[in-house]
PDB file of N, CA and C in Angstrom:
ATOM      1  N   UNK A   1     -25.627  31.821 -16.675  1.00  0.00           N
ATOM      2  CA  UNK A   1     -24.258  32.261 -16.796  1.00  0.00           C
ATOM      3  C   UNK A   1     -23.661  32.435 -15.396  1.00  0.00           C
ATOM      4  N   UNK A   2     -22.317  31.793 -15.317  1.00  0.00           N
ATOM      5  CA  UNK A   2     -21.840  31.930 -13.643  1.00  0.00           C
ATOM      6  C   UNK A   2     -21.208  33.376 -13.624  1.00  0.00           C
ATOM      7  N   UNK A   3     -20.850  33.867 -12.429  1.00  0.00           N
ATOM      8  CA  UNK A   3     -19.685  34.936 -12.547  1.00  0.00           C
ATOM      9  C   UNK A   3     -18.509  34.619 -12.302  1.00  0.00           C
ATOM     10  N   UNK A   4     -17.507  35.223 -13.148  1.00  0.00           N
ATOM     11  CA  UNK A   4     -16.407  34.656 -12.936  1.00  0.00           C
ATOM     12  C   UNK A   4     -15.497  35.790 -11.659  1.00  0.00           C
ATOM     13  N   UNK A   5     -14.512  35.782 -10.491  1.00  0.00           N
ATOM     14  CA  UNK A   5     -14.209  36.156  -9.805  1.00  0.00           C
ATOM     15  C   UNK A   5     -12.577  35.708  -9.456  1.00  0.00           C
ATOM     16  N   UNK A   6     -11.806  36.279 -10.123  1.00  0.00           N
ATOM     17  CA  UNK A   6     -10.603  35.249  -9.637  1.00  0.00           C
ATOM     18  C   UNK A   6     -10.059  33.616  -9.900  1.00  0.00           C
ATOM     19  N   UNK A   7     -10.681  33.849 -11.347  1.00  0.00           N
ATOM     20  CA  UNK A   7     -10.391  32.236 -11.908  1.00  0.00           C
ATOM     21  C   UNK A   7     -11.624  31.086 -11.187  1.00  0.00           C
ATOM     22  N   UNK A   8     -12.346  31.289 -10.170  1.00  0.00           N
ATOM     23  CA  UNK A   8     -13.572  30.931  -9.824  1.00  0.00           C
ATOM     24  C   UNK A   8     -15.002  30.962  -9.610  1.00  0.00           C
ATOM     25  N   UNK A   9     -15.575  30.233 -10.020  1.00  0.00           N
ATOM     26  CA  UNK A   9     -17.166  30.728 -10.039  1.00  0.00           C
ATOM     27  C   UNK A   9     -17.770  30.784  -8.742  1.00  0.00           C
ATOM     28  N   UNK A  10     -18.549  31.230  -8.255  1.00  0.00           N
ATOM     29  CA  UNK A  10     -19.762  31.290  -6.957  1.00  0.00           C
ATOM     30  C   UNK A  10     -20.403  30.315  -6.794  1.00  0.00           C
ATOM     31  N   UNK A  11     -20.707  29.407  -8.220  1.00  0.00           N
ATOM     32  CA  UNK A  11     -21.353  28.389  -7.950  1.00  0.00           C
ATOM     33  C   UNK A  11     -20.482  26.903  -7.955  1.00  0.00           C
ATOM     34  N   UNK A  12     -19.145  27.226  -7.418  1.00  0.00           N
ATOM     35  CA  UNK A  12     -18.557  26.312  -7.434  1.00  0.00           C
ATOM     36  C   UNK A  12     -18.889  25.001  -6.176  1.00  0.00           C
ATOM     37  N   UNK A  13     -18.336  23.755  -6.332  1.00  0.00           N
ATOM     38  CA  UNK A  13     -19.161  22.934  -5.084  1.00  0.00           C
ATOM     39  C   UNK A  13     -17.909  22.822  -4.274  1.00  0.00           C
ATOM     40  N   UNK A  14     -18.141  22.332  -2.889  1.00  0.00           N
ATOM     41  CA  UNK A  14     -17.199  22.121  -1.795  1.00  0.00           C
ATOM     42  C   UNK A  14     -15.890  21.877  -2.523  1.00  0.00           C
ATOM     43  N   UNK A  15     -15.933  20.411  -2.759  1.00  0.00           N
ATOM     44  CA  UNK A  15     -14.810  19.993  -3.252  1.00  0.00           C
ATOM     45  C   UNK A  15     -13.273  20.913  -4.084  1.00  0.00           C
ATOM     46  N   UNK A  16     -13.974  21.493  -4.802  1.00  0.00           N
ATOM     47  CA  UNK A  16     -13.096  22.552  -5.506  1.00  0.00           C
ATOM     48  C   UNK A  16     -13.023  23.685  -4.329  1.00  0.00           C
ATOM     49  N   UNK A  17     -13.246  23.700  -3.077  1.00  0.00           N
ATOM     50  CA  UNK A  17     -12.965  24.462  -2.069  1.00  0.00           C
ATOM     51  C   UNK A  17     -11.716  24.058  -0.900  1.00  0.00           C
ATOM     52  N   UNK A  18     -12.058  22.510  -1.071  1.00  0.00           N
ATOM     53  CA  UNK A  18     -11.082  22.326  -0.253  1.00  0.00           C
ATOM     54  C   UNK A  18      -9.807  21.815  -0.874  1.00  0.00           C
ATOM     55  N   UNK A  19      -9.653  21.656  -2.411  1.00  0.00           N
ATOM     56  CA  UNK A  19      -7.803  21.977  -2.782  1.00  0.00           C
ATOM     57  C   UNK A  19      -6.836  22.743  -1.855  1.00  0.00           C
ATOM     58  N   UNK A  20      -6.518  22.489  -1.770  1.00  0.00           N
ATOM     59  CA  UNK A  20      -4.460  22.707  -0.699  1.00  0.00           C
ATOM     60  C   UNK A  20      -4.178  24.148  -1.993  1.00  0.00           C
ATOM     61  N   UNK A  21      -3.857  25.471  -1.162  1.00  0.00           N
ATOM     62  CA  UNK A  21      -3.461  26.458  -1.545  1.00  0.00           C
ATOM     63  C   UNK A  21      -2.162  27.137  -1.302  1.00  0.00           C
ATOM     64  N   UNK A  22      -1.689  27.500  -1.866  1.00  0.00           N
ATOM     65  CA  UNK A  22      -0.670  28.445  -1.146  1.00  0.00           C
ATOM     66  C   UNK A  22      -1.258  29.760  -1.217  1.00  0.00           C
ATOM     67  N   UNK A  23       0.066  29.669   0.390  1.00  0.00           N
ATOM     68  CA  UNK A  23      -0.285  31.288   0.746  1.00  0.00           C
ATOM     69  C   UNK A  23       1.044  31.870   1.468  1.00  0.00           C
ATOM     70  N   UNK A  24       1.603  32.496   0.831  1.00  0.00           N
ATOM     71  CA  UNK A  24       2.996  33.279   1.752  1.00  0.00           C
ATOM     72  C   UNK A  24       3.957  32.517   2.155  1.00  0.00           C
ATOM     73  N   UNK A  25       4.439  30.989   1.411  1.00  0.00           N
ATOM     74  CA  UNK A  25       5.020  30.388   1.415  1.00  0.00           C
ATOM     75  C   UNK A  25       4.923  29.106   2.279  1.00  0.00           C
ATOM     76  N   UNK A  26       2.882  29.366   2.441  1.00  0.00           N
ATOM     77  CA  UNK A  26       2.937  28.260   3.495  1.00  0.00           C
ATOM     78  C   UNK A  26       1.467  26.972   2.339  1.00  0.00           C
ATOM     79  N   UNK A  27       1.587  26.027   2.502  1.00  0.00           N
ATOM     80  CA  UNK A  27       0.428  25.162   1.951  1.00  0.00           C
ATOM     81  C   UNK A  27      -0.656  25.152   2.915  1.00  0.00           C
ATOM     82  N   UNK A  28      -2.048  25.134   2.655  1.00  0.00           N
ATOM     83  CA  UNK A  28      -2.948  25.652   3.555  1.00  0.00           C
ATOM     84  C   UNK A  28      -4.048  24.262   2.819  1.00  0.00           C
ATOM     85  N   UNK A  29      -4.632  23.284   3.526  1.00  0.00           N
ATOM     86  CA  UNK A  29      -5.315  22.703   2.974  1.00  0.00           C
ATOM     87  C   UNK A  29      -6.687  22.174   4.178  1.00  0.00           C
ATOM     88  N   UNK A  30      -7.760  23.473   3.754  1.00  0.00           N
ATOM     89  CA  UNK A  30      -8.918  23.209   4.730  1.00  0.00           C
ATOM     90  C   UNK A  30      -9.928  22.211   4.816  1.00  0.00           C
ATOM     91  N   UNK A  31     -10.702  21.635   5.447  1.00  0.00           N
ATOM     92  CA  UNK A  31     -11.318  20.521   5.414  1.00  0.00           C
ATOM     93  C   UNK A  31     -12.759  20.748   6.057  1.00  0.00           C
ATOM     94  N   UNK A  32     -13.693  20.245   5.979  1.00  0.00           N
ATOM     95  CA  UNK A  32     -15.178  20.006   6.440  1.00  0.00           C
ATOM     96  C   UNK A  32     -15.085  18.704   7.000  1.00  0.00           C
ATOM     97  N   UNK A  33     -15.726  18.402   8.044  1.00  0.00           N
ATOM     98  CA  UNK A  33     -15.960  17.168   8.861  1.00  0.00           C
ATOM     99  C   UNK A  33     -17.717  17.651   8.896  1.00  0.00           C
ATOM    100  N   UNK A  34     -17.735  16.039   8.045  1.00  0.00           N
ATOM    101  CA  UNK A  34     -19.936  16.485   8.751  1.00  0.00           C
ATOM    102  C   UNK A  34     -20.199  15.561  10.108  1.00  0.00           C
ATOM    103  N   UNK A  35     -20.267  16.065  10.901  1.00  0.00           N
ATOM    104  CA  UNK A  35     -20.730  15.557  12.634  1.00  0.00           C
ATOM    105  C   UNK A  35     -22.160  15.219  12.497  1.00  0.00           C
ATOM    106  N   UNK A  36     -22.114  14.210  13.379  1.00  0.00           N
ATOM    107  CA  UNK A  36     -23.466  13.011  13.477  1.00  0.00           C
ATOM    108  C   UNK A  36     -24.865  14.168  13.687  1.00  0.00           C
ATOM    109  N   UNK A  37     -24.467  15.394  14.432  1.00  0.00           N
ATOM    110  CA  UNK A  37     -26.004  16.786  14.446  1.00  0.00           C
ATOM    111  C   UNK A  37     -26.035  17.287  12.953  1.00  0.00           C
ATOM    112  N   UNK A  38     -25.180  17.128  11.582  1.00  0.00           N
ATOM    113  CA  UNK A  38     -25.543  17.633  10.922  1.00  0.00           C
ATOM    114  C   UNK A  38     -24.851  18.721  10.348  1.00  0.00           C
ATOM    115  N   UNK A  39     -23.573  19.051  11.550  1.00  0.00           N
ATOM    116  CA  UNK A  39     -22.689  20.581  11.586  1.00  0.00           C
ATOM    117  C   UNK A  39     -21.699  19.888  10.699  1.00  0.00           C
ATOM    118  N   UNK A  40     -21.204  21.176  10.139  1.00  0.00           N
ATOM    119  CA  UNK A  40     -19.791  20.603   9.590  1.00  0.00           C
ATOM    120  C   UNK A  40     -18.970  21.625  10.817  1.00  0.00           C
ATOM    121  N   UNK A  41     -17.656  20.539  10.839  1.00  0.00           N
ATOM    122  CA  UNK A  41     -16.345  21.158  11.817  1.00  0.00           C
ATOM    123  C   UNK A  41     -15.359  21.836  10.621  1.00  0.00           C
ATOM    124  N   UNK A  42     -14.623  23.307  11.107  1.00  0.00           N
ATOM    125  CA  UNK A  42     -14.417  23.637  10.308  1.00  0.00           C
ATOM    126  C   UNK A  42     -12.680  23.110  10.535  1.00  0.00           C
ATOM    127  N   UNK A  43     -12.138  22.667   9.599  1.00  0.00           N
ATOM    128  CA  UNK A  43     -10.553  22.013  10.053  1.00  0.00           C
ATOM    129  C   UNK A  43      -9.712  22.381   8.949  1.00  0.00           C
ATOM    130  N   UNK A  44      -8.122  22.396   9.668  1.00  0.00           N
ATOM    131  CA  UNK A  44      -7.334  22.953   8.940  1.00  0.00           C
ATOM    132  C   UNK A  44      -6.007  22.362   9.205  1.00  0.00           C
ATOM    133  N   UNK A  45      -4.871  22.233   7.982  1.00  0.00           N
ATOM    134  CA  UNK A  45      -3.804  21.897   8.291  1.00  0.00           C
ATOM    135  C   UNK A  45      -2.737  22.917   7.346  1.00  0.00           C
ATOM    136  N   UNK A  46      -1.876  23.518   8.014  1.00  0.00           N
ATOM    137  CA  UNK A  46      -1.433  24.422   7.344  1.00  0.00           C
ATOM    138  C   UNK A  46       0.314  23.661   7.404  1.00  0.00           C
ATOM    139  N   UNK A  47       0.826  23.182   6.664  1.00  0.00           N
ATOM    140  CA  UNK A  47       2.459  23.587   6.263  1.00  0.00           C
ATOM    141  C   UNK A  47       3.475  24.205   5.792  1.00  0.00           C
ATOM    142  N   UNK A  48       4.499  24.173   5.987  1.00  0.00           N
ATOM    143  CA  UNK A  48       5.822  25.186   5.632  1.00  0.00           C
ATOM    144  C   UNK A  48       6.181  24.429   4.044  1.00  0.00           C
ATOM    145  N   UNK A  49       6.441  25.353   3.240  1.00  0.00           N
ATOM    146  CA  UNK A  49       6.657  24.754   1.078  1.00  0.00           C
ATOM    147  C   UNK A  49       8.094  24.037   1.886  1.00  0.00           C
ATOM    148  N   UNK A  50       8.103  23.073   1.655  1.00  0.00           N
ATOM    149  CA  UNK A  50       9.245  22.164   1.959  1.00  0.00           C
ATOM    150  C   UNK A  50       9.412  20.540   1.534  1.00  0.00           C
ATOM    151  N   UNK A  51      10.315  20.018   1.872  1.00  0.00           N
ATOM    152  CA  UNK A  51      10.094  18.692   1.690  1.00  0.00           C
ATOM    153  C   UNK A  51       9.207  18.297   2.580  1.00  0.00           C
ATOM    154  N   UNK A  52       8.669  16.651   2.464  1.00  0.00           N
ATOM    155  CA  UNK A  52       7.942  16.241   3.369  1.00  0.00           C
ATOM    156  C   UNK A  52       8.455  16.075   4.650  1.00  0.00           C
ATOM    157  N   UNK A  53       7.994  16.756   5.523  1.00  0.00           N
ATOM    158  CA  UNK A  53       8.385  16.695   7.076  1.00  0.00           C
ATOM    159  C   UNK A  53       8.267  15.175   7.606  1.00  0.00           C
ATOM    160  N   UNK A  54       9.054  15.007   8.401  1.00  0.00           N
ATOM    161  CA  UNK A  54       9.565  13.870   9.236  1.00  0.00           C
ATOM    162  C   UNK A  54       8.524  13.345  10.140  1.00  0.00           C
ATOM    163  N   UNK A  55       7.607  12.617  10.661  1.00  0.00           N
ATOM    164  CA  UNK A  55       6.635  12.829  11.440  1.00  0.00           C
ATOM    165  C   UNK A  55       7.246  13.391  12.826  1.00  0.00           C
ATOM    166  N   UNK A  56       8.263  13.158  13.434  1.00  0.00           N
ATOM    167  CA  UNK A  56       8.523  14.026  14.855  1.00  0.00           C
ATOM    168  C   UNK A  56       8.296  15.215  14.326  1.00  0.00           C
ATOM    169  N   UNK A  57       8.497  15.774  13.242  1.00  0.00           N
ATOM    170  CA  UNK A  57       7.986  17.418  12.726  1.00  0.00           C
ATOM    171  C   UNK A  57       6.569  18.005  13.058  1.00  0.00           C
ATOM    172  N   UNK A  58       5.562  16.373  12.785  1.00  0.00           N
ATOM    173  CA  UNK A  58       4.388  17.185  12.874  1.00  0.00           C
ATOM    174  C   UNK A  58       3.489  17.041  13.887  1.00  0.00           C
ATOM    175  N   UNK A  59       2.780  18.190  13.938  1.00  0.00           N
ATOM    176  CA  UNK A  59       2.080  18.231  15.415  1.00  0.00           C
ATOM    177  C   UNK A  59       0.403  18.813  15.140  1.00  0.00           C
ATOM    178  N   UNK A  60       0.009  18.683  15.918  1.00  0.00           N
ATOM    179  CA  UNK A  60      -1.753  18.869  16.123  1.00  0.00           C
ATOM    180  C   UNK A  60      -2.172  20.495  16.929  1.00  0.00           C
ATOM    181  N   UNK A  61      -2.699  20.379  16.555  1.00  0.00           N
ATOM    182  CA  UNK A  61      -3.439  21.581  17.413  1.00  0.00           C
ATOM    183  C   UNK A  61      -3.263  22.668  18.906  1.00  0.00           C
ATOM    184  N   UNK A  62      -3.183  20.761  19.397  1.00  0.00           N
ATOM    185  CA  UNK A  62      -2.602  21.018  21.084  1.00  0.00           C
ATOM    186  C   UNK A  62      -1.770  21.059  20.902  1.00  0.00           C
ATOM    187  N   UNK A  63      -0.352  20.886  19.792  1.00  0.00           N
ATOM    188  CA  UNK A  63       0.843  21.366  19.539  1.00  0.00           C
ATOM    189  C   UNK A  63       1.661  19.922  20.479  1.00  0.00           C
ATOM    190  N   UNK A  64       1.054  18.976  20.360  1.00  0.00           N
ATOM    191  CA  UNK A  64       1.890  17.659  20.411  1.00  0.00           C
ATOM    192  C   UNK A  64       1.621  16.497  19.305  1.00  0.00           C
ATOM    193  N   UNK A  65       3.009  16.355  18.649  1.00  0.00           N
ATOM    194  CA  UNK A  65       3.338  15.501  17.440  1.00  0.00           C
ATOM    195  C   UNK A  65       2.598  13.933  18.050  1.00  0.00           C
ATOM    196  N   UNK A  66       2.139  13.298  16.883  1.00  0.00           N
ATOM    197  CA  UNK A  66       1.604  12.234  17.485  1.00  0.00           C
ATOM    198  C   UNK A  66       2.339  11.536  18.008  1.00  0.00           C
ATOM    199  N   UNK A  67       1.933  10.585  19.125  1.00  0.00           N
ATOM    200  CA  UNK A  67       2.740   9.603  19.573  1.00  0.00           C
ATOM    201  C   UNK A  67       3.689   9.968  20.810  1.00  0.00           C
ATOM    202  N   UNK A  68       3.706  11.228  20.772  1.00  0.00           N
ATOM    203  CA  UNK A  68       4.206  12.024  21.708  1.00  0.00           C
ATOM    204  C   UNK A  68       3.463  12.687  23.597  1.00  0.00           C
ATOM    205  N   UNK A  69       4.013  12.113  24.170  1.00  0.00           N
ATOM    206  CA  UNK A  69       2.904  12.497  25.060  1.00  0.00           C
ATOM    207  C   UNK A  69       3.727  13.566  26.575  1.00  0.00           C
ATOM    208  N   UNK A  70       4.939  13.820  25.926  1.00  0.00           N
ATOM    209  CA  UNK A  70       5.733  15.395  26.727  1.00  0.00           C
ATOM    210  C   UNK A  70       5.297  16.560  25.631  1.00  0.00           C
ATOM    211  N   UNK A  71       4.567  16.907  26.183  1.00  0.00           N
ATOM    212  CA  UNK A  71       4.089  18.557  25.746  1.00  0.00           C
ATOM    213  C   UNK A  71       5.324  19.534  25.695  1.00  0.00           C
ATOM    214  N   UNK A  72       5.986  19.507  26.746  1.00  0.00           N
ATOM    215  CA  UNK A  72       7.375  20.071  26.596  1.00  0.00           C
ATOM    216  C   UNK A  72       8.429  20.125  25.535  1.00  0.00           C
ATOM    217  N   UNK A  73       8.033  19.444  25.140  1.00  0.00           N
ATOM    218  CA  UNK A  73       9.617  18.728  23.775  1.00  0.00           C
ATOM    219  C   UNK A  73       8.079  19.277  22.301  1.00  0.00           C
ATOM    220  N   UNK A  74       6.932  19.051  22.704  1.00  0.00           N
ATOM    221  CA  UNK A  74       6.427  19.539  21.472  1.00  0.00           C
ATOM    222  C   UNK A  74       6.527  21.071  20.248  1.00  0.00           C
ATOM    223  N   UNK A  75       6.439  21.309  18.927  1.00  0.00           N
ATOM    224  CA  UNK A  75       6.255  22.574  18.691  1.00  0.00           C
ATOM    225  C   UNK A  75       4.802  23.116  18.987  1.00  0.00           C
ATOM    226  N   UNK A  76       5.175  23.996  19.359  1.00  0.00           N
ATOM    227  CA  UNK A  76       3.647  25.482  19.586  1.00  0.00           C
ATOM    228  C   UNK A  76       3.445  25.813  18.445  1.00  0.00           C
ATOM    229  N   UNK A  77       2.045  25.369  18.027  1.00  0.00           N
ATOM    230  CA  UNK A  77       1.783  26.082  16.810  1.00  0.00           C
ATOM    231  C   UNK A  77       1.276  27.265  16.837  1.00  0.00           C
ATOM    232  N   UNK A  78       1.206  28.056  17.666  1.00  0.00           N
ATOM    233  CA  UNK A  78       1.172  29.233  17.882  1.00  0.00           C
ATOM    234  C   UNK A  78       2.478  30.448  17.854  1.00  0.00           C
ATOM    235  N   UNK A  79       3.734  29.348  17.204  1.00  0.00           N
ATOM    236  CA  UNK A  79       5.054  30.073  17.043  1.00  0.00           C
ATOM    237  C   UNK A  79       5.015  30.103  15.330  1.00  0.00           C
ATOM    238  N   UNK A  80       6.126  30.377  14.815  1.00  0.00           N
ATOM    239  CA  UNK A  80       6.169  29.818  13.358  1.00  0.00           C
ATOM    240  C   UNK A  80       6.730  28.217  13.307  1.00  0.00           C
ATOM    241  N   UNK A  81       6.229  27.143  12.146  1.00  0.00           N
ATOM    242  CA  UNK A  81       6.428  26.195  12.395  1.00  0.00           C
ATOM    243  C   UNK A  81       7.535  25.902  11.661  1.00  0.00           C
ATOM    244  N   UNK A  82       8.371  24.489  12.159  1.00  0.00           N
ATOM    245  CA  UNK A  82       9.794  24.642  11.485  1.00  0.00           C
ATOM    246  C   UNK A  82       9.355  24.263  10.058  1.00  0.00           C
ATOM    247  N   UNK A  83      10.704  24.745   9.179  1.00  0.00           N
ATOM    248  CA  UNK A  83      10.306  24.670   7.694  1.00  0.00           C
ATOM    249  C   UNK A  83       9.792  22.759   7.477  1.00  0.00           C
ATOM    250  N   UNK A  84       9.073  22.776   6.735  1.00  0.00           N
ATOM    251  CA  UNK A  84       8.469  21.298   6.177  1.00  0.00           C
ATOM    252  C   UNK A  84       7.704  20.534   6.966  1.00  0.00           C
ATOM    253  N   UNK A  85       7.272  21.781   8.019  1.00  0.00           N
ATOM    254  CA  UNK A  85       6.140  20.918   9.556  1.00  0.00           C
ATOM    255  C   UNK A  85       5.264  21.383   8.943  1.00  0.00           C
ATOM    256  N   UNK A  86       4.074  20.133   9.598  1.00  0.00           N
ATOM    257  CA  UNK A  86       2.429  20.587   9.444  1.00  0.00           C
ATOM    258  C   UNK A  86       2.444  21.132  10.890  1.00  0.00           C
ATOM    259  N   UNK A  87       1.217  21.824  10.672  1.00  0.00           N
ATOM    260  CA  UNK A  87       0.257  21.990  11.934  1.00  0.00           C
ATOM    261  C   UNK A  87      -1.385  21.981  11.506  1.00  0.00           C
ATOM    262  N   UNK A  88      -2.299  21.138  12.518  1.00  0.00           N
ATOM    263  CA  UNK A  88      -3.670  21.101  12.476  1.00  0.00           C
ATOM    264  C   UNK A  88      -3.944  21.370  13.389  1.00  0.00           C
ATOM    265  N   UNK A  89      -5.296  22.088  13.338  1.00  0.00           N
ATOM    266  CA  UNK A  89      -6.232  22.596  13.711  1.00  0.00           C
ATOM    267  C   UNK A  89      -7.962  22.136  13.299  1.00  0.00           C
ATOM    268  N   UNK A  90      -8.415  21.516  14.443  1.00  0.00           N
ATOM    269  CA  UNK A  90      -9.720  20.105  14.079  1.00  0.00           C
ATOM    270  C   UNK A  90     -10.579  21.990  15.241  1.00  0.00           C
ATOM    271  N   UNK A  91     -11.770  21.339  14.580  1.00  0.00           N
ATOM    272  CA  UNK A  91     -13.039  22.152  14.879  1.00  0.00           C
ATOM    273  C   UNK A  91     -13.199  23.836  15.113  1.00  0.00           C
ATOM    274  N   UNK A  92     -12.438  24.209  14.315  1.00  0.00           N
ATOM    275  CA  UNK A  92     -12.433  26.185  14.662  1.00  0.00           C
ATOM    276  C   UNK A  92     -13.073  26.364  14.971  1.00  0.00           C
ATOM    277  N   UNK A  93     -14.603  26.046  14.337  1.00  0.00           N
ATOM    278  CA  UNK A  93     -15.965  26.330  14.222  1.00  0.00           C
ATOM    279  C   UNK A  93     -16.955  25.599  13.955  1.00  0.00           C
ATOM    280  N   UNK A  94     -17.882  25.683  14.540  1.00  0.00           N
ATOM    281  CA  UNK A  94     -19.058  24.772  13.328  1.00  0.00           C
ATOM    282  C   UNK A  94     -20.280  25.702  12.537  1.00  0.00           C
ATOM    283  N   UNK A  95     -20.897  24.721  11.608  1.00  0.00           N
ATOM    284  CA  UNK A  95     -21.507  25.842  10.220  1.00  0.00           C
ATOM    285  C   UNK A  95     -22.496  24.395  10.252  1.00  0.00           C
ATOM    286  N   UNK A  96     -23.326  25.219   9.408  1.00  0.00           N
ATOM    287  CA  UNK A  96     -24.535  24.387   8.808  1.00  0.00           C
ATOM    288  C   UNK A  96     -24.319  24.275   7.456  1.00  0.00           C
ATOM    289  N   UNK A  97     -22.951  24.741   6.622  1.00  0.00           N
ATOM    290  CA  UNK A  97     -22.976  24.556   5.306  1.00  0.00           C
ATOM    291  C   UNK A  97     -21.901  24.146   5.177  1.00  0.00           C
ATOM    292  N   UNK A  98     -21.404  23.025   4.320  1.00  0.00           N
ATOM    293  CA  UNK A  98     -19.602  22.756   4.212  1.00  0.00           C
ATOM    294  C   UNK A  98     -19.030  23.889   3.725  1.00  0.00           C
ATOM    295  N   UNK A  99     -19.864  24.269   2.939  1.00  0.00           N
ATOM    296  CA  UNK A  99     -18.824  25.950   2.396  1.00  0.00           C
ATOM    297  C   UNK A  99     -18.526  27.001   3.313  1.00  0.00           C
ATOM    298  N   UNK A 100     -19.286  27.255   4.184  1.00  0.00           N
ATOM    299  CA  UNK A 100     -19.152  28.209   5.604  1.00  0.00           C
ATOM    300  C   UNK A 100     -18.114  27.521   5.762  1.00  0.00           C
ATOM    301  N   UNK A 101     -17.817  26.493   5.821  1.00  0.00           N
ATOM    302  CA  UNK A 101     -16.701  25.801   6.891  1.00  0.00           C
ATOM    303  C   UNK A 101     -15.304  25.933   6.307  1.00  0.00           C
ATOM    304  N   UNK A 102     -15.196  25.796   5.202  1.00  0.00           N
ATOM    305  CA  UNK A 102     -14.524  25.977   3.978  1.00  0.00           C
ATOM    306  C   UNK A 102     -13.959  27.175   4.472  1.00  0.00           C
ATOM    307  N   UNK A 103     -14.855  27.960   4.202  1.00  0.00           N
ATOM    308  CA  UNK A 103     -14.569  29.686   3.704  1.00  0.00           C
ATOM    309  C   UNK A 103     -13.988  29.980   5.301  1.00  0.00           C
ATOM    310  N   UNK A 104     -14.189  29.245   6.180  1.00  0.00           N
ATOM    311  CA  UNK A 104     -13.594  30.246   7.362  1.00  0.00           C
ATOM    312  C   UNK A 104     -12.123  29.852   7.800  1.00  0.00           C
ATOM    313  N   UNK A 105     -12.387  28.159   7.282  1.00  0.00           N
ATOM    314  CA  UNK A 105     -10.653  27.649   7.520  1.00  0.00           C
ATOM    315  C   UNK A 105      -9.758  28.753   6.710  1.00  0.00           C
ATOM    316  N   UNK A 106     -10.266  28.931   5.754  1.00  0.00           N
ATOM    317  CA  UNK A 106      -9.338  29.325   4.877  1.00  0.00           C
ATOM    318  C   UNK A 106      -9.062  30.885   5.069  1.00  0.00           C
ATOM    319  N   UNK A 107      -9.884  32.199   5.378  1.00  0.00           N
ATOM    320  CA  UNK A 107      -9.586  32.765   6.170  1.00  0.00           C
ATOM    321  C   UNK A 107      -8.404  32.886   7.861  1.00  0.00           C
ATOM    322  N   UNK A 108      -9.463  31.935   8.597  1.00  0.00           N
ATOM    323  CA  UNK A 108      -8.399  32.000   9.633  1.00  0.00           C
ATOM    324  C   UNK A 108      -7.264  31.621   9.456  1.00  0.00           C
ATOM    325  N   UNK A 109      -6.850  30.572   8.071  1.00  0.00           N
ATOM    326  CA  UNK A 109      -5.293  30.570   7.676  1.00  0.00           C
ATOM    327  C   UNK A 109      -4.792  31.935   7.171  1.00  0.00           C
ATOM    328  N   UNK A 110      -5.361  32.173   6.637  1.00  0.00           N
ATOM    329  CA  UNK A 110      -4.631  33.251   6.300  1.00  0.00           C
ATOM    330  C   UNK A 110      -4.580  34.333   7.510  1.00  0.00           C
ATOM    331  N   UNK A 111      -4.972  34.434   8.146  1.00  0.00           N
ATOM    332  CA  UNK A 111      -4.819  35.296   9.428  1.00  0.00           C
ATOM    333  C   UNK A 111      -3.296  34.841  10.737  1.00  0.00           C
ATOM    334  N   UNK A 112      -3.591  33.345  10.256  1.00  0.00           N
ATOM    335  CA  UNK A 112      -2.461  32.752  11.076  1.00  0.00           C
ATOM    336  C   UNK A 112      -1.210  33.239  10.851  1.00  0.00           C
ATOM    337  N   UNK A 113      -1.259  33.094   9.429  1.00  0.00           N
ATOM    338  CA  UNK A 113       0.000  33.168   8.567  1.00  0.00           C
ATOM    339  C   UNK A 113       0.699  34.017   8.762  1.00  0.00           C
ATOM    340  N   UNK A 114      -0.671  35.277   8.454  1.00  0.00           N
ATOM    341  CA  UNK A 114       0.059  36.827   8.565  1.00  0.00           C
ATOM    342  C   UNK A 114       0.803  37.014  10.119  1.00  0.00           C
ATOM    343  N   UNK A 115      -0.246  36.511  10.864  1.00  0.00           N
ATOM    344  CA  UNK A 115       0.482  36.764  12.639  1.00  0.00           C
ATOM    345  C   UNK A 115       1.955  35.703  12.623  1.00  0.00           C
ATOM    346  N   UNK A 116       2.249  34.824  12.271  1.00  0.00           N
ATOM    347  CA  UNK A 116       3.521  34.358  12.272  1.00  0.00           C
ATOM    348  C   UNK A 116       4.487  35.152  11.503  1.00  0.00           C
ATOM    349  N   UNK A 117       4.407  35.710  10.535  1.00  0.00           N
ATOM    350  CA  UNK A 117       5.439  36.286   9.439  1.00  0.00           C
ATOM    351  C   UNK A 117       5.448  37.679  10.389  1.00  0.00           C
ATOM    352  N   UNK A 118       3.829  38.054  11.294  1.00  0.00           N
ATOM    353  CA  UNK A 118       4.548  39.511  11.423  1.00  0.00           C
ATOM    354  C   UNK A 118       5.153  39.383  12.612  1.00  0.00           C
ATOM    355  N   UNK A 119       5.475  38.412  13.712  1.00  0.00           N
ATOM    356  CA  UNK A 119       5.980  38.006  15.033  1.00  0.00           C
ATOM    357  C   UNK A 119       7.390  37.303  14.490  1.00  0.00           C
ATOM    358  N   UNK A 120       7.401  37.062  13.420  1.00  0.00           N
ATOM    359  CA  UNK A 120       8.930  36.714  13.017  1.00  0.00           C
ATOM    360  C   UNK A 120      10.014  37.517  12.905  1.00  0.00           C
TER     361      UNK A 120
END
């Protein structure tokens, strides 16, 4: 018998971990990368509930949109992002389990989130 916890079981597998969530009006959709040692990278792309953003909207980590190579003109994803932008974030961490990796993207989104809404 599984336990049930919030509409989910414990023994659920990766996959049903990394579905795209909302959270506080933002889409949060975490990812596992398995690296050639065996680690999974823990990765994340978080967007604003909007239409689909424009690609000059979206930007990476280092907070430059692809294709883009003035850092200056880029958004900081360390600000709030404009409504219907992504922002990613490749390797937070690494884990020896895809679910560690899982479970922490999805945390540190939600930590992001809160620090943008409360700096807004």
């Amino acid at each position: 018998m599984r336990n049930m916890h919030q509409g989910r079981t414990h023994q659920q597998g990766p996959e049903a971990m990394n579905a795209p969530i909302r959270y506080k009006g933002y889409e949060v959709a975490p990812s596992a990368q398995r690296l050639p040692n065996g680690l999974y990278a823990a990765n994340l792309t978080i967007g604003t509930l909007a239409a689909n953003p424009a690609p000059s909207q979206t930007a990476t980590a280092s907070g430059t949109p692809p294709g883009t190579s003035d850092p200056s003109s880029a958004p900081d994803p360390q600000r709030s992002a404009p409504r219907g932008a992504l922002v990613s974030f490749d390797a937070l961490d690494y884990f020896f389990d895809e679910r560690h990796a899982l479970a922490y993207a999805c945390r540190w989104a939600r930590m992001w989130i809160d620090e943008q809404r409360r700096c807004a």
